[in-house]
C-alpha atoms as a PDB file:
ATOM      1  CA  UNK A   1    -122.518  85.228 -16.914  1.00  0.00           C
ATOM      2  CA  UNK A   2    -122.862  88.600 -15.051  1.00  0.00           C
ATOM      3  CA  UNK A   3    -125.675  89.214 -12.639  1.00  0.00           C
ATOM      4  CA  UNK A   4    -129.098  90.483 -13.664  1.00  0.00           C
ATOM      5  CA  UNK A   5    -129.801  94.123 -12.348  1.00  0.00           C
ATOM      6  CA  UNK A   6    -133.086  92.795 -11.127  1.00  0.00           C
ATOM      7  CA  UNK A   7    -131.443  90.649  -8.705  1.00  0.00           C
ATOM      8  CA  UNK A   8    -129.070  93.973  -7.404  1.00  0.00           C
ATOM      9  CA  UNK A   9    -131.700  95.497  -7.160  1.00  0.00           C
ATOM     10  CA  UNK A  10    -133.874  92.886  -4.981  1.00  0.00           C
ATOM     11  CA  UNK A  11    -131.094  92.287  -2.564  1.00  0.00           C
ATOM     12  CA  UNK A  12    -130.814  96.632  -2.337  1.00  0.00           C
ATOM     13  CA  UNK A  13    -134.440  96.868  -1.482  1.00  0.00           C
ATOM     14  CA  UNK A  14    -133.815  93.616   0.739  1.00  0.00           C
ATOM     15  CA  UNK A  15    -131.100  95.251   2.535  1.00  0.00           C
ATOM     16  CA  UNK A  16    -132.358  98.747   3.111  1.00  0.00           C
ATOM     17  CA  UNK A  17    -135.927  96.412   4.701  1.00  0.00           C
ATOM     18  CA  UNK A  18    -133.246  94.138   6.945  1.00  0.00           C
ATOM     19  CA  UNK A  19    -131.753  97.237   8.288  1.00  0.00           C
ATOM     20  CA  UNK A  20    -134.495  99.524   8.633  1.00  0.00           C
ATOM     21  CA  UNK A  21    -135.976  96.982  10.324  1.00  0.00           C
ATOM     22  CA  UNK A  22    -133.057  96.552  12.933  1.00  0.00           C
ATOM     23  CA  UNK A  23    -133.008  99.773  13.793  1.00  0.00           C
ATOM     24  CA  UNK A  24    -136.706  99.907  14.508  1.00  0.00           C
ATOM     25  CA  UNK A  25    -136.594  96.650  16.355  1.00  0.00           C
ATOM     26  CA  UNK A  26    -133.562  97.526  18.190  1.00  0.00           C
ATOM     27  CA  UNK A  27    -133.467 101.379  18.933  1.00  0.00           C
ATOM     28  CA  UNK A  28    -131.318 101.484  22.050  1.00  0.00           C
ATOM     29  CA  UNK A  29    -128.718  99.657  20.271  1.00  0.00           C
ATOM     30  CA  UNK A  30    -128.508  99.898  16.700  1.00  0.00           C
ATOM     31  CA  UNK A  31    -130.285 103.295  16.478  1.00  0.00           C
ATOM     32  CA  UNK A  32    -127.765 105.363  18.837  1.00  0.00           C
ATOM     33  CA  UNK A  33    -124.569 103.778  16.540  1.00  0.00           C
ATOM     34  CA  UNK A  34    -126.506 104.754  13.529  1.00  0.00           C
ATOM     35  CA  UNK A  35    -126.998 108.105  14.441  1.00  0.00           C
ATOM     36  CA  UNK A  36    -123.260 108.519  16.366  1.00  0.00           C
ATOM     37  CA  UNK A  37    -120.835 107.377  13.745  1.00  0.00           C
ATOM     38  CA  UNK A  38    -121.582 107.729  10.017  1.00  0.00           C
ATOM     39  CA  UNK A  39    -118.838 105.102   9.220  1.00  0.00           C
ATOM     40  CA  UNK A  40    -120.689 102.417  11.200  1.00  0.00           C
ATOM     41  CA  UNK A  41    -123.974 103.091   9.557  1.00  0.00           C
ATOM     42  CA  UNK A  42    -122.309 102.553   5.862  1.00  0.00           C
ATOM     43  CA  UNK A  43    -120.860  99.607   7.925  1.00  0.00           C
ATOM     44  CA  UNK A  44    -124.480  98.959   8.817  1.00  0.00           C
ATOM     45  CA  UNK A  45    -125.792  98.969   5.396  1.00  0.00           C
ATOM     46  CA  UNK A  46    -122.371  97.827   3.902  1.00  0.00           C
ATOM     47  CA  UNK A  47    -121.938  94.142   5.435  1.00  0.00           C
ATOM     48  CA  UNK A  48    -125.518  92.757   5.063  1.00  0.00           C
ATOM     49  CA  UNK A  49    -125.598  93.880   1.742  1.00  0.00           C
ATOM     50  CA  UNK A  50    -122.819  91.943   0.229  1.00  0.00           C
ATOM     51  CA  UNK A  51    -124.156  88.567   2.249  1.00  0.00           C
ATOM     52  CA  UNK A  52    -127.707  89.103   0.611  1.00  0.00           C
ATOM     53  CA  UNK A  53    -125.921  89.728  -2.666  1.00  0.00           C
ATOM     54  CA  UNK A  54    -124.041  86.752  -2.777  1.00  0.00           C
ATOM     55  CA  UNK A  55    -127.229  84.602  -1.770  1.00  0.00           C
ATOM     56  CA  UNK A  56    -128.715  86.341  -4.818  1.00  0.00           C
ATOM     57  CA  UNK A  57    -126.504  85.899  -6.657  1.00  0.00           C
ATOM     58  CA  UNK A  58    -126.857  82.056  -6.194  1.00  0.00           C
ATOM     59  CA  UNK A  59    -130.206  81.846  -5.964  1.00  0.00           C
ATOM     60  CA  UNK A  60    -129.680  83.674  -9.720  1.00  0.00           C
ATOM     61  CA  UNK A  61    -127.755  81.013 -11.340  1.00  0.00           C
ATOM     62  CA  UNK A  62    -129.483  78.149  -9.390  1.00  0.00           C
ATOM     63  CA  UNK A  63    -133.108  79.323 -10.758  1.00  0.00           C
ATOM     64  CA  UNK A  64    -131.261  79.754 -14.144  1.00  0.00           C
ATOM     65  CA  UNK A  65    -129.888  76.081 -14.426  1.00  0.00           C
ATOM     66  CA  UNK A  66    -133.411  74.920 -13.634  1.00  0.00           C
ATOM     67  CA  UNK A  67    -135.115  77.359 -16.163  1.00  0.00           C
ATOM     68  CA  UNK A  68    -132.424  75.954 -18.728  1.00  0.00           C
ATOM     69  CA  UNK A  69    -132.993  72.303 -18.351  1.00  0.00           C
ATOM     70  CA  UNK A  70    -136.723  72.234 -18.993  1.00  0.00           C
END
């Protein structure tokens, strides 16, 4: 079964929060590497993304099994 877009979507919007967030929390570190080197910002943005897509993607077919059996 392929993943929803909903749950792509979620774990975008999730991403974009976590990192926004780190760089706000974080300025003297993860703002001057986001602003110095493009390739570590996509980096940045890159690795979280496919770790909170894969726990999505779980979570996905976990809630679905659950929905299925009742």
């Amino acid at each position: 079964m392929a993943m929803k877009g909903v749950t792509f979507a979620v774990a975008f919007v999730l991403t974009a929060v976590l990192v926004i967030a780190g760089i706000m929390l974080y300025p003297d570190v993860l703002g001057k590497a986001a602003t110095a080197n493009n390739d570590f910002v996509f980096a940045l943005f890159l690795g979280p993304f496919v770790v909170v897509l894969f726990f999505a993607w779980v979570g996905e077919k976990v809630v679905l099994k659950v929905l299925k059996k009742e």
